[in-house]
N, C-alpha and C. Protein backbone atom coordinates (compact mmCIF):
# COMPACT_ATOMS: atom_id res chain seq x y z
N UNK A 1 29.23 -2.71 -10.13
CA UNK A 1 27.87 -2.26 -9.86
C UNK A 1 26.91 -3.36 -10.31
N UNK A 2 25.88 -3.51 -9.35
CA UNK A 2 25.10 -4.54 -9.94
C UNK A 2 23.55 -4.17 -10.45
N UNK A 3 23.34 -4.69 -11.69
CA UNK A 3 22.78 -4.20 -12.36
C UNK A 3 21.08 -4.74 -11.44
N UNK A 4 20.41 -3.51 -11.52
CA UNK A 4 19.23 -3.39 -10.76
C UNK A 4 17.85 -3.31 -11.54
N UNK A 5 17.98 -2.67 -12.36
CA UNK A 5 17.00 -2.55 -13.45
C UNK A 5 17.24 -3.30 -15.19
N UNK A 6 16.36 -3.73 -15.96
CA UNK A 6 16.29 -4.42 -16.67
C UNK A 6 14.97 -4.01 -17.61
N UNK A 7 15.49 -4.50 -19.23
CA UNK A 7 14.29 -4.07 -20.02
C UNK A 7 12.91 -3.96 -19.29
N UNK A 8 12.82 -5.62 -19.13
CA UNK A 8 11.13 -5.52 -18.47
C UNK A 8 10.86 -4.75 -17.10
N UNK A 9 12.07 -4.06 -17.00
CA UNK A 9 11.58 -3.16 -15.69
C UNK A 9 10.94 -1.84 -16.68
N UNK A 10 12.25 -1.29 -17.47
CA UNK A 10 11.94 -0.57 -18.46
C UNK A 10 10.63 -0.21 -19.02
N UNK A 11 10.29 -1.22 -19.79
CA UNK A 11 8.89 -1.99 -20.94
C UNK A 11 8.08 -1.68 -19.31
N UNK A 12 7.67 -2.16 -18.41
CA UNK A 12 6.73 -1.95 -17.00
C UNK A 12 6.51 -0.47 -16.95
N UNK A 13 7.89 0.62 -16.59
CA UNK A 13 7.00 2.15 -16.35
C UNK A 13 7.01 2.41 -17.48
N UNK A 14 7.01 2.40 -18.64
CA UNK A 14 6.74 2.85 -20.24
C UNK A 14 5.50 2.55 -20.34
N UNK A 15 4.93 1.12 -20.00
CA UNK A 15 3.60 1.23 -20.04
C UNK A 15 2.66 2.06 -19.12
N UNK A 16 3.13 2.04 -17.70
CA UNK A 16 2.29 2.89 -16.81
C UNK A 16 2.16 4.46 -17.16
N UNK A 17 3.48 4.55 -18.16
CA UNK A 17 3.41 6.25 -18.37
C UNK A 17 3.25 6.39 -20.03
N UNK A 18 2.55 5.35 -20.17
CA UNK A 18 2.17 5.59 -21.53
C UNK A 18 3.40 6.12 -22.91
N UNK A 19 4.17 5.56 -22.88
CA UNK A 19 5.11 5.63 -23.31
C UNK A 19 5.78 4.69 -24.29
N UNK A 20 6.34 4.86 -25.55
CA UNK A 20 6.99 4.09 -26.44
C UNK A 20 8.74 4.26 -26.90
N UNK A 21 9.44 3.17 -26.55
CA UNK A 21 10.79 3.63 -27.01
C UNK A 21 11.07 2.35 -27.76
N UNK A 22 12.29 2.75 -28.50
CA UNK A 22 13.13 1.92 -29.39
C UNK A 22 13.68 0.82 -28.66
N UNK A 23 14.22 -0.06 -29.21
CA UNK A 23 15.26 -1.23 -28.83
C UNK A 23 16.48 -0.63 -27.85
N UNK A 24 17.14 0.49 -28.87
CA UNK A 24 17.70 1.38 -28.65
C UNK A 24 17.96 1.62 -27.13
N UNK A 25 16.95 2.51 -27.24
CA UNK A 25 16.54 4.04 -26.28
C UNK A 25 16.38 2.98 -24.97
N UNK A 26 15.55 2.01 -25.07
CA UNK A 26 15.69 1.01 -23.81
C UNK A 26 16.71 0.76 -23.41
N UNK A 27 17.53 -0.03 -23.69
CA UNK A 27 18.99 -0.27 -23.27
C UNK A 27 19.78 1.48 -22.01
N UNK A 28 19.84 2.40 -23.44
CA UNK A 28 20.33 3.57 -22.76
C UNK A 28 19.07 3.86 -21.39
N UNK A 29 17.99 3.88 -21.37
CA UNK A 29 17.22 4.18 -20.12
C UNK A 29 17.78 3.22 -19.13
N UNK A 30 18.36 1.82 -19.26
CA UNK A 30 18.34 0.97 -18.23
C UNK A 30 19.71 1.07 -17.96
N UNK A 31 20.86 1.65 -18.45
CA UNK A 31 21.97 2.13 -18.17
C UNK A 31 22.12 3.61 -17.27
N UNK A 32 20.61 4.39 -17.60
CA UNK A 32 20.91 5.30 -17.06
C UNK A 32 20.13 5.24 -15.62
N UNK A 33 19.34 4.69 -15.82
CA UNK A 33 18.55 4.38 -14.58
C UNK A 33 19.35 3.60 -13.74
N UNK A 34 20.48 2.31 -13.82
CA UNK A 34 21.13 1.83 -13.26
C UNK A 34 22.46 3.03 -12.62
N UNK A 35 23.12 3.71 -13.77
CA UNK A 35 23.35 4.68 -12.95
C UNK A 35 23.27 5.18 -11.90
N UNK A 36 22.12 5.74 -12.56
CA UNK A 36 21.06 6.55 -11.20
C UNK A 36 21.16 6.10 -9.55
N UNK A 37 21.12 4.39 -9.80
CA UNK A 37 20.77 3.70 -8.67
C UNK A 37 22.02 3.63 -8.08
N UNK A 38 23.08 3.24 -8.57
CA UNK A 38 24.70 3.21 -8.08
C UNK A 38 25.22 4.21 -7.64
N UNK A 39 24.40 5.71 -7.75
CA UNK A 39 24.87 6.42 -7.28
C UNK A 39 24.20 7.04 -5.72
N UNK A 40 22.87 6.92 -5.80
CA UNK A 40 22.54 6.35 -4.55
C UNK A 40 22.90 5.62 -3.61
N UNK A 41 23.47 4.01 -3.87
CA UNK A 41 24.27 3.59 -3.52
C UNK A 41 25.54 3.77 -3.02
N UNK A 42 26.14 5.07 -3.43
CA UNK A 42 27.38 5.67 -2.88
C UNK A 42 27.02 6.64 -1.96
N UNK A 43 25.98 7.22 -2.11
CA UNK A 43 25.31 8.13 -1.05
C UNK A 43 25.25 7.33 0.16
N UNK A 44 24.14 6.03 -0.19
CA UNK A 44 24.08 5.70 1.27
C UNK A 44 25.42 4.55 1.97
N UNK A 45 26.47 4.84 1.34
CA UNK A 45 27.81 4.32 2.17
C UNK A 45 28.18 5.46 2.88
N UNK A 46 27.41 6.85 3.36
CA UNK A 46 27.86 8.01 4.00
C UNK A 46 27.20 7.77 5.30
N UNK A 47 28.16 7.72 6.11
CA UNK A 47 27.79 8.11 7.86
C UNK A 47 27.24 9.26 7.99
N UNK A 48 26.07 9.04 8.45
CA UNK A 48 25.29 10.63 8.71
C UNK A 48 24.70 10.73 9.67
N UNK A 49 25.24 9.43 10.96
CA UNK A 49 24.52 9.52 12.10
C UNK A 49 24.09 11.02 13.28
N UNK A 50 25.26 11.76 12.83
CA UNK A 50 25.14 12.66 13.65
C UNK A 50 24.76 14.15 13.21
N UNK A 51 24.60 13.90 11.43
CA UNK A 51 24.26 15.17 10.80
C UNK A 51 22.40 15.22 11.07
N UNK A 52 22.15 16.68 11.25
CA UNK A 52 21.04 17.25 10.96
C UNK A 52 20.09 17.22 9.99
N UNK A 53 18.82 16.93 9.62
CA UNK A 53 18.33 16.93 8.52
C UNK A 53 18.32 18.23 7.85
N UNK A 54 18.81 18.75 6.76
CA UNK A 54 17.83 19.96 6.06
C UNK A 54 17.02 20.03 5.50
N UNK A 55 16.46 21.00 6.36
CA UNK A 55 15.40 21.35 5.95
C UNK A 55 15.13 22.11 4.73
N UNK A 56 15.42 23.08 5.07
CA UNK A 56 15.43 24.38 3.93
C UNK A 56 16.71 24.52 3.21
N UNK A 57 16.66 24.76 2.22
CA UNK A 57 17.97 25.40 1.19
C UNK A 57 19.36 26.41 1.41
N UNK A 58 18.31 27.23 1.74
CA UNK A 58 19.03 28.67 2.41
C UNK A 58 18.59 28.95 3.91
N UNK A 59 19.08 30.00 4.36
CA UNK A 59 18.82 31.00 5.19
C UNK A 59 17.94 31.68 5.23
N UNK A 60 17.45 32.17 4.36
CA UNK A 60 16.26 33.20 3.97
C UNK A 60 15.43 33.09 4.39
N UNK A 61 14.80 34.15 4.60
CA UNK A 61 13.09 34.42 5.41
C UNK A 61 12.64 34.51 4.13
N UNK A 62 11.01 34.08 4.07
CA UNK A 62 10.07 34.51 3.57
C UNK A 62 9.99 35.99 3.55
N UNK A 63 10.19 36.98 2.52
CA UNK A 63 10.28 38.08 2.22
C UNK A 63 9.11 39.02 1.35
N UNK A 64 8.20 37.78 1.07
CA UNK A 64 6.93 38.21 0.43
C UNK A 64 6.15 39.28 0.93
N UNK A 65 5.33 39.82 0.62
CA UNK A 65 4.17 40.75 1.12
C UNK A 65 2.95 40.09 1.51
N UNK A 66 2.41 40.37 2.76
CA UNK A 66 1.00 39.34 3.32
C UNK A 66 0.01 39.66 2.17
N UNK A 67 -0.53 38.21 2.10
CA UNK A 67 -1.49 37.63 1.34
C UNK A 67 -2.78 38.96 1.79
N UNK A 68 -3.17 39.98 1.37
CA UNK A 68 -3.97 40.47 1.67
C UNK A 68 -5.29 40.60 0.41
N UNK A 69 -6.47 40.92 0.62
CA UNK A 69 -7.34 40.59 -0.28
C UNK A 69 -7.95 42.13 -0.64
N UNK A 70 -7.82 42.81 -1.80
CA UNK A 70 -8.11 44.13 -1.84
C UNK A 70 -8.93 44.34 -3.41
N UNK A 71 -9.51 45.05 -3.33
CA UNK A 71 -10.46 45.31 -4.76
C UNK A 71 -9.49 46.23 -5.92
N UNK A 72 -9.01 45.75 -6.87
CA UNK A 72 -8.41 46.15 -7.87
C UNK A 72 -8.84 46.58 -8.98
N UNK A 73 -10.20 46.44 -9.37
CA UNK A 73 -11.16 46.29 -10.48
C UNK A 73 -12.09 46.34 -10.06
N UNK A 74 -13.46 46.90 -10.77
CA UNK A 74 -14.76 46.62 -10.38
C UNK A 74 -15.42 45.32 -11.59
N UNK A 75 -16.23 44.45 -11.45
CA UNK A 75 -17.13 44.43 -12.32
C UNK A 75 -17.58 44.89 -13.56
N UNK A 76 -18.25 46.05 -12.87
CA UNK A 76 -18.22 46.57 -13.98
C UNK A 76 -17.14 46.93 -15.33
N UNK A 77 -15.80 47.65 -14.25
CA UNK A 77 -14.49 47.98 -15.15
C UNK A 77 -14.10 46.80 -16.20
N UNK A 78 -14.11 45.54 -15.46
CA UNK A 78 -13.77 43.98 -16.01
C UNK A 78 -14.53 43.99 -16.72
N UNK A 79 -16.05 44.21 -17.30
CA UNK A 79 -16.70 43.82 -18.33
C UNK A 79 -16.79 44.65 -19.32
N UNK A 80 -16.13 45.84 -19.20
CA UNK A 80 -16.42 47.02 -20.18
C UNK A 80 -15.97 47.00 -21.51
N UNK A 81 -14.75 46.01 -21.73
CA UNK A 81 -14.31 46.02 -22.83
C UNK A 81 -14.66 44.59 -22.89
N UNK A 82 -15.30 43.84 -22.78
CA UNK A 82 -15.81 42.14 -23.13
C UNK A 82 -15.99 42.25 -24.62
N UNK A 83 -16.27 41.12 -25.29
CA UNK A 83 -16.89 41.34 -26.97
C UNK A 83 -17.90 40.81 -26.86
N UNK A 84 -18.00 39.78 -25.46
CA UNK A 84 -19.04 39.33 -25.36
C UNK A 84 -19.68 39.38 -24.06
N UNK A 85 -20.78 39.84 -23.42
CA UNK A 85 -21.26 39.70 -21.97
C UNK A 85 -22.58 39.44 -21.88
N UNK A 86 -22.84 39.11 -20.53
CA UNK A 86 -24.32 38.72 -20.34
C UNK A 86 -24.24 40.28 -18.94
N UNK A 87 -25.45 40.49 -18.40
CA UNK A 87 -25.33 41.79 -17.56
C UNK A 87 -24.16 41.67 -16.46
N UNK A 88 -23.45 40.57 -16.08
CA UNK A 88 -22.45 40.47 -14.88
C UNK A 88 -21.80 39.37 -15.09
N UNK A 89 -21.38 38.78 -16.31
CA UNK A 89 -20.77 38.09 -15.92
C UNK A 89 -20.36 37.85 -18.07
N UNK A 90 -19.22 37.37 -18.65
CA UNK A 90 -18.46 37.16 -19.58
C UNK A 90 -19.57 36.39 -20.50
N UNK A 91 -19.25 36.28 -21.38
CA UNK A 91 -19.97 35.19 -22.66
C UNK A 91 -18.92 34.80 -23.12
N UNK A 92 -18.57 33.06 -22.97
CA UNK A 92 -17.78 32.32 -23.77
C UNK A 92 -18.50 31.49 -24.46
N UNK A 93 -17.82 30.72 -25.98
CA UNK A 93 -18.33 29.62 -26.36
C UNK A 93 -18.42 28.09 -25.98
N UNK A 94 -19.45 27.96 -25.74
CA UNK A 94 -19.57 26.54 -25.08
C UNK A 94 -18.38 25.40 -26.01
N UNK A 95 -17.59 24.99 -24.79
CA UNK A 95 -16.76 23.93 -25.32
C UNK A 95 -16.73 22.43 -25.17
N UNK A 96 -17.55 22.24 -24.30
CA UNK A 96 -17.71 20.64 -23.83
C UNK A 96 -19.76 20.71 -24.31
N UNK A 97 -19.77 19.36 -25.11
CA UNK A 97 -20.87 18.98 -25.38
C UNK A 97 -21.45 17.34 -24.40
N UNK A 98 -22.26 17.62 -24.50
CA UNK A 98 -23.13 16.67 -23.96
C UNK A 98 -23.04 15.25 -24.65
């Protein structure tokens, strides 16, 4: 297998993702990430000229209930037990300052 990735590939997305590892932990990421890649590599030695893409996982239909939009609560009901309210609408404490 030929090795594809390398510390300074490593040290490169550690910085983009803000990230710090050991001497260590590098080595094992670039072993596993090389991995990773070799095994891809065995994937694409597969003839798949004539297979189908999948799409979906399963068989299954969408079995959900339609998205419908219905009143569950009033207003009023929603504010009745508040600790804090203004006439229609919640009282929170301001969290972002200026």
């Amino acid at each position: 297998m030929e090795q594809k990735i390398n510390i300074q590939t490593v040290d490169e997305i550690a910085h983009l993702a803000r990230l710090e590892f050991e001497k260590e932990a590098k080595q094992e990421i670039v072993n596993d990430l090389n991995r990773m890649l070799g095994f891809i590599d065995k994937l694409n030695e597969l003839d798949t000229t004539n297979e189908t893409p999948l799409i979906y996982m399963t068989n299954e239909q969408n079995i959900l209930r339609a998205d419908e939009p219905s009143a569950t609560i009033t207003q009023k009901d929603a504010l009745k037990n508040a600790s804090k309210k203004d006439s229609d609408y919640f009282k929170a404490p301001k969290v972002i300052e200026h």
